[in-house]
N, C-alpha and C. Protein backbone atom coordinates (compact mmCIF):
# COMPACT_ATOMS: atom_id res chain seq x y z
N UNK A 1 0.85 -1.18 0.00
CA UNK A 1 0.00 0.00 0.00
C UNK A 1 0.89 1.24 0.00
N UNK A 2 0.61 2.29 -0.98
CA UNK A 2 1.48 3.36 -1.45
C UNK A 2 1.12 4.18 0.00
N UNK A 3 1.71 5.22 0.23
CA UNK A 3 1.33 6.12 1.25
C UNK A 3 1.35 8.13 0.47
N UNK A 4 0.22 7.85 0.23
CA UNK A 4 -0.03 9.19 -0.42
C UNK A 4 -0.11 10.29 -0.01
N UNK A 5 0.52 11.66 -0.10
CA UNK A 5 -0.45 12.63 0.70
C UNK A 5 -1.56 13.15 0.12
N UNK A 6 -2.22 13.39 0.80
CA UNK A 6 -3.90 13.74 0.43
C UNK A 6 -4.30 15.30 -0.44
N UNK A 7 -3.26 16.29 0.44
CA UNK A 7 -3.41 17.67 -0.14
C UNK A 7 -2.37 17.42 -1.25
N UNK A 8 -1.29 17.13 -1.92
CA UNK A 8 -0.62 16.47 -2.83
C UNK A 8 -1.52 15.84 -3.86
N UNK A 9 -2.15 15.06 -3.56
CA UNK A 9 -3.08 13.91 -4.57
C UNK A 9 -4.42 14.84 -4.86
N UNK A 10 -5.26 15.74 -3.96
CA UNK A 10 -6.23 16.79 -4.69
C UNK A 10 -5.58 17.85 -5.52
N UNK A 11 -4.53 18.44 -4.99
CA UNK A 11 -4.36 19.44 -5.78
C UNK A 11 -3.72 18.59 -7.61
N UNK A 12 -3.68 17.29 -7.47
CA UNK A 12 -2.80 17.14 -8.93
C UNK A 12 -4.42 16.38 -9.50
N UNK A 13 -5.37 16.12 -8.84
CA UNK A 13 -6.32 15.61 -9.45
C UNK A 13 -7.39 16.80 -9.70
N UNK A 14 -7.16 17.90 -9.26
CA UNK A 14 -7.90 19.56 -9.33
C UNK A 14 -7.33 20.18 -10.67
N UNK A 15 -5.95 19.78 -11.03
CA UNK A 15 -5.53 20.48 -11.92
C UNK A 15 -5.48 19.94 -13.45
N UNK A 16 -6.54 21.37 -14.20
CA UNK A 16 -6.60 21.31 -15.01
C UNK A 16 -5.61 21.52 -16.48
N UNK A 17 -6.03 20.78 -17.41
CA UNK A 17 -5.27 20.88 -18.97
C UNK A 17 -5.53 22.04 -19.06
N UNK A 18 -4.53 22.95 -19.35
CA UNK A 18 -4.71 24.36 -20.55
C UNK A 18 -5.00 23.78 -22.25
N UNK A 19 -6.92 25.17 -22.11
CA UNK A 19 -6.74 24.59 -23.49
C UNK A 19 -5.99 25.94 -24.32
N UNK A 20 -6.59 25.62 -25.84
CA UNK A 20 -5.71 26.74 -26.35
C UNK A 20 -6.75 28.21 -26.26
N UNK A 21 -7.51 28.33 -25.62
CA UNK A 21 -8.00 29.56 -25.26
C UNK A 21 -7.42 30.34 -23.75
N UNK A 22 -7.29 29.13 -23.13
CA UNK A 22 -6.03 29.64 -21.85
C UNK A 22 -4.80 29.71 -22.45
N UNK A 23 -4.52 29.52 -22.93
CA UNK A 23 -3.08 29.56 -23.78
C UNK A 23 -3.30 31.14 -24.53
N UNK A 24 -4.08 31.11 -25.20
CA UNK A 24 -4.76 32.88 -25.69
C UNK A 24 -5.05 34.03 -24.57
N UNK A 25 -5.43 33.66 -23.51
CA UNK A 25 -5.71 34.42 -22.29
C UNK A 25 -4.62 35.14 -21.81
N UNK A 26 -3.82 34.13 -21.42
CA UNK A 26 -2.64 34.41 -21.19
C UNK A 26 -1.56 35.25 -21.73
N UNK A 27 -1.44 34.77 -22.77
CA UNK A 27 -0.43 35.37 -24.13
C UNK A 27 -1.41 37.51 -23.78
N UNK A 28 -2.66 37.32 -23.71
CA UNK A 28 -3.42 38.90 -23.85
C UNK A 28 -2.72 39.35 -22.58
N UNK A 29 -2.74 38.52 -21.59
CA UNK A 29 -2.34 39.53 -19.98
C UNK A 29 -1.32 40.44 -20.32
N UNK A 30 0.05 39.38 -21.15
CA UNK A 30 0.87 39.90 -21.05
C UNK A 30 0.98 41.34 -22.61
N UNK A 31 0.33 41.09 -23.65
CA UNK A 31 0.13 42.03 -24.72
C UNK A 31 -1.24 42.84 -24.32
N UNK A 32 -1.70 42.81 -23.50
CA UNK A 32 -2.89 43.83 -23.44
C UNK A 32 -1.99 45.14 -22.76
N UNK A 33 -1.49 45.04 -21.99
CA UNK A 33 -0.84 46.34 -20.80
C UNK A 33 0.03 46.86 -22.00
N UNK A 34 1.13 46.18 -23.15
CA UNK A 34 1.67 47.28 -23.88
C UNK A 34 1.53 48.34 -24.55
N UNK A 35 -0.56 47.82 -24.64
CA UNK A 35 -1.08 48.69 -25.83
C UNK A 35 -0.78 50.61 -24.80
N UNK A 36 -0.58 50.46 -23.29
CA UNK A 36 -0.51 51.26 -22.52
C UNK A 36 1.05 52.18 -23.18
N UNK A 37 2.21 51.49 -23.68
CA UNK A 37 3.31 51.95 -24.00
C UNK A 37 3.39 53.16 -24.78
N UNK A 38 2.99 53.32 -25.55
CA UNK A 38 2.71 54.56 -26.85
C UNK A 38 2.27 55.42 -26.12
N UNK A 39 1.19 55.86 -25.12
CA UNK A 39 0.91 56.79 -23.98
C UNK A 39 1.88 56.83 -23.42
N UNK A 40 2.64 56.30 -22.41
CA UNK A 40 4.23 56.58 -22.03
C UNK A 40 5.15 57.00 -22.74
N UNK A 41 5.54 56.85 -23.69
CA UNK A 41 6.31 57.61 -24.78
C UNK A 41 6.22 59.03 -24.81
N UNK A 42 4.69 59.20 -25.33
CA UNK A 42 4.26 60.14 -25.42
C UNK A 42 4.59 61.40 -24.58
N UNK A 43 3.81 60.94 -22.92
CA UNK A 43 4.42 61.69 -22.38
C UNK A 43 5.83 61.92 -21.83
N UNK A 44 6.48 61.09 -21.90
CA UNK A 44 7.69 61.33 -21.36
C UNK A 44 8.47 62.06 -22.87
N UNK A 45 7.90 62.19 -23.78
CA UNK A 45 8.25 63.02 -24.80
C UNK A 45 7.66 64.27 -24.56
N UNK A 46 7.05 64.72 -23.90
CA UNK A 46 6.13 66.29 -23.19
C UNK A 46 4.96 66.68 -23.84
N UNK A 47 4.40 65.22 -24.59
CA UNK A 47 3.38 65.54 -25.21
C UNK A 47 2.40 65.16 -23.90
N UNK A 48 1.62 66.12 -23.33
CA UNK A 48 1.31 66.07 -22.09
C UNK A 48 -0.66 66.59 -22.34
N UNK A 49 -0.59 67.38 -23.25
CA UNK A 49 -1.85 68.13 -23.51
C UNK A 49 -2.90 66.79 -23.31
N UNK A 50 -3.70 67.35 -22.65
CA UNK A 50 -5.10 66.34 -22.74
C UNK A 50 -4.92 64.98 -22.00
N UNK A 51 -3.97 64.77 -21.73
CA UNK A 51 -3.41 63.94 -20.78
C UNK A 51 -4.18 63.62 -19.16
N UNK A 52 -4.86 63.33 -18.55
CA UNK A 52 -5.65 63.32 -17.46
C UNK A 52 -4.74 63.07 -16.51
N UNK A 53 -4.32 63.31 -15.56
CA UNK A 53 -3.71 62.89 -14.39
C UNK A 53 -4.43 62.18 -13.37
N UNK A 54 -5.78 62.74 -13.35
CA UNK A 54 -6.50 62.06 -12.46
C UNK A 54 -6.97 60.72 -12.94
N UNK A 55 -7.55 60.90 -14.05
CA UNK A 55 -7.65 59.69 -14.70
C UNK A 55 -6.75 58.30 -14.90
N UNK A 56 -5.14 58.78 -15.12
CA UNK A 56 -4.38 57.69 -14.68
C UNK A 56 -4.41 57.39 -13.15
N UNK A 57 -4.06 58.47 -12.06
CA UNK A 57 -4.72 57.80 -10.58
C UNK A 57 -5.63 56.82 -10.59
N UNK A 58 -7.06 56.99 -11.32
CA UNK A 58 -7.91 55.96 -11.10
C UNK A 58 -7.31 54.74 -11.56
N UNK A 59 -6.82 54.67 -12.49
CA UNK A 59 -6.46 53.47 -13.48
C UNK A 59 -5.77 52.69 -11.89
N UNK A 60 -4.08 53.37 -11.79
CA UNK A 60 -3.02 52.75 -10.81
C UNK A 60 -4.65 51.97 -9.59
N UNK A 61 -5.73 52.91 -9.19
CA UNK A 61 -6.36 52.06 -7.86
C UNK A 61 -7.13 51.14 -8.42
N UNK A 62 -7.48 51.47 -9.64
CA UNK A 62 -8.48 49.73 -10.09
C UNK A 62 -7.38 48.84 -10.49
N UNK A 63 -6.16 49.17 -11.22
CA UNK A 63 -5.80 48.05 -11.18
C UNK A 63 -4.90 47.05 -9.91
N UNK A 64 -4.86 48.34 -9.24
CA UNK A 64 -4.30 47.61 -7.49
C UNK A 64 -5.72 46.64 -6.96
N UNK A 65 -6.95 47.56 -7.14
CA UNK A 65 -8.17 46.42 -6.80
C UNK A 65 -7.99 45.25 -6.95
N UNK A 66 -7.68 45.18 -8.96
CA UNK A 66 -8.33 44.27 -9.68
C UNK A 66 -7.23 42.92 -9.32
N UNK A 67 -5.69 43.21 -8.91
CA UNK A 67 -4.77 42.96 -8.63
C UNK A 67 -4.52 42.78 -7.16
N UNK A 68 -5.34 42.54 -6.27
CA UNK A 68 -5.72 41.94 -5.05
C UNK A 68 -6.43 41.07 -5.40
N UNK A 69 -7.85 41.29 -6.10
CA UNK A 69 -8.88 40.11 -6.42
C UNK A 69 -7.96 39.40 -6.99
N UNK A 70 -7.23 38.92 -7.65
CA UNK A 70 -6.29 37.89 -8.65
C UNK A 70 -5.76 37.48 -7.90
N UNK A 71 -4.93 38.09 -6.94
CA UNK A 71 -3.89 37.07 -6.06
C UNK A 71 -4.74 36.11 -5.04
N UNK A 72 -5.96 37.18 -4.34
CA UNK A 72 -6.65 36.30 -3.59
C UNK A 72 -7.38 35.28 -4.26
N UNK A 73 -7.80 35.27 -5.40
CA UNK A 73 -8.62 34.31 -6.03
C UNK A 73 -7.02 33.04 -7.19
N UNK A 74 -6.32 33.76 -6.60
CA UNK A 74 -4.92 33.07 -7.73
C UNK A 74 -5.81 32.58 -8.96
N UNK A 75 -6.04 34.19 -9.98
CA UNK A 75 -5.89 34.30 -10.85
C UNK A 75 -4.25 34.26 -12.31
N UNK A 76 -4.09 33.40 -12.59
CA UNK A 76 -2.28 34.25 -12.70
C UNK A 76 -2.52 35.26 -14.06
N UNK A 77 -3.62 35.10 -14.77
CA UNK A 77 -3.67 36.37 -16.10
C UNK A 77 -3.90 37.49 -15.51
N UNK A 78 -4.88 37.46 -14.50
CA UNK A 78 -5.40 38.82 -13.86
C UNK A 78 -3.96 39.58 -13.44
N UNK A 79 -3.80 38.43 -12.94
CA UNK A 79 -2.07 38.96 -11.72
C UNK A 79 -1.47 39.70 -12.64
N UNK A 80 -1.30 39.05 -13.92
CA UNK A 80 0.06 39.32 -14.80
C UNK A 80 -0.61 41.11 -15.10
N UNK A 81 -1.66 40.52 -16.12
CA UNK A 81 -2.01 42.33 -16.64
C UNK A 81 -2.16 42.91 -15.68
N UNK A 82 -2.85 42.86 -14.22
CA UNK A 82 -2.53 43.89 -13.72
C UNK A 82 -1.00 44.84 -12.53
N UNK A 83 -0.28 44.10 -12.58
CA UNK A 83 0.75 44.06 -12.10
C UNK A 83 1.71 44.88 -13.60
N UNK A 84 1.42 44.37 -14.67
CA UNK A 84 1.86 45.33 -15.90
C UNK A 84 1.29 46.42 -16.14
N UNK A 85 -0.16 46.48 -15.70
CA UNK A 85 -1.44 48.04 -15.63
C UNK A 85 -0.13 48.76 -14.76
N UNK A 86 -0.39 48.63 -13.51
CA UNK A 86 0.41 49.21 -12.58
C UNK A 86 1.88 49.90 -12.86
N UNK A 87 2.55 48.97 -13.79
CA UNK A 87 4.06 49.25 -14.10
C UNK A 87 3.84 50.71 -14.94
N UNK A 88 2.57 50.22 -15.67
CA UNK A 88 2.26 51.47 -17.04
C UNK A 88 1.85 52.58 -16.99
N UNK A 89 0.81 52.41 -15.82
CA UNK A 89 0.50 53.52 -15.05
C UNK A 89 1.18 54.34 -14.53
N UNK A 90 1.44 53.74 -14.06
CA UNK A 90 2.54 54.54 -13.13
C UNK A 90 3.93 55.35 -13.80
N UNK A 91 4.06 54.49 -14.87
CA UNK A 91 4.87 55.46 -15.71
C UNK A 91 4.32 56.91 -16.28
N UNK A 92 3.04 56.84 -16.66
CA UNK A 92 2.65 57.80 -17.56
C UNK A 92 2.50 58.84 -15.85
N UNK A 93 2.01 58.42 -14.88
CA UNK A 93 1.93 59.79 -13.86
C UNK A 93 2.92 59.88 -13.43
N UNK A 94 4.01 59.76 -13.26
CA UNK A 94 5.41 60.15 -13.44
C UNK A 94 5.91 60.86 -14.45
N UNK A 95 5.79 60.09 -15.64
CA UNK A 95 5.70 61.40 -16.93
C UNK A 95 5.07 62.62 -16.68
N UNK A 96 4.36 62.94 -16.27
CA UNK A 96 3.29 63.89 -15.98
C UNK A 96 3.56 64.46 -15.40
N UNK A 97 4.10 64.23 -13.97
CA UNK A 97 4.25 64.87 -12.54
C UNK A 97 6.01 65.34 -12.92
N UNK A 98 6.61 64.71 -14.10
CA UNK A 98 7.89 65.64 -14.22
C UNK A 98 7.93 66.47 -15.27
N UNK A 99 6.69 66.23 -15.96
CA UNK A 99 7.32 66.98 -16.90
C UNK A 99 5.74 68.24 -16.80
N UNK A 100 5.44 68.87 -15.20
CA UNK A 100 4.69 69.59 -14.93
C UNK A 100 5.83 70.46 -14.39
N UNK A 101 6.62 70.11 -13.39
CA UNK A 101 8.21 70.13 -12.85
C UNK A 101 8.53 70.91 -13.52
N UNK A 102 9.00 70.47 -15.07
CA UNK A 102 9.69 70.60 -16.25
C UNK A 102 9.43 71.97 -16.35
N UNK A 103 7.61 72.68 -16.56
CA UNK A 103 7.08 73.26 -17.33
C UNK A 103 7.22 74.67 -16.14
């Protein structure tokens, strides 16, 4: 008689095949947040006009929200894009906040 562990033996009988739409999910977490890049450029080039500041604030707290719900629910796509929201965000209000500095 084998001697199994129990939390060992559910978690490998819980875990599921990726199909190729999780395989697509995934691949987006990480290409959805770049479409954010070209706005960073932008401003850190001082193209700043029309630019919301407040509006990126909101962004950085939903995606800190959305990026709690993921870890607590161990989402790992959620995790990924929003942990990259955050990186992006946060660039462009930095852009902003220096190149207000700047001005």
């Amino acid at each position: 008689m084998s001697r199994q562990n129990p939390v060992i033996h559910t978690h490998l009988a819980n875990k599921k095949h990726l199909t190729l739409f999780d395989k697509i999910i995934i691949l987006a977490a990480f290409l959805y947040p770049l479409s954010g890049l070209p706005q960073v450029v932008e401003v850190f080039n001082g193209h700043t006009v029309g630019v919301s500041l407040w509006s990126w604030l909101s962004f950085v707290c939903f995606s800190a929200l959305f990026l709690a719900y993921g870890l607590i629910h161990k989402i790992a796509p959620m995790i990924i894009t929003n942990i990259l929201w955050l990186v992006v965000d946060s660039l462009v209000i930095i852009g902003l906040l220096v190149s207000v500095d700047v001005a």
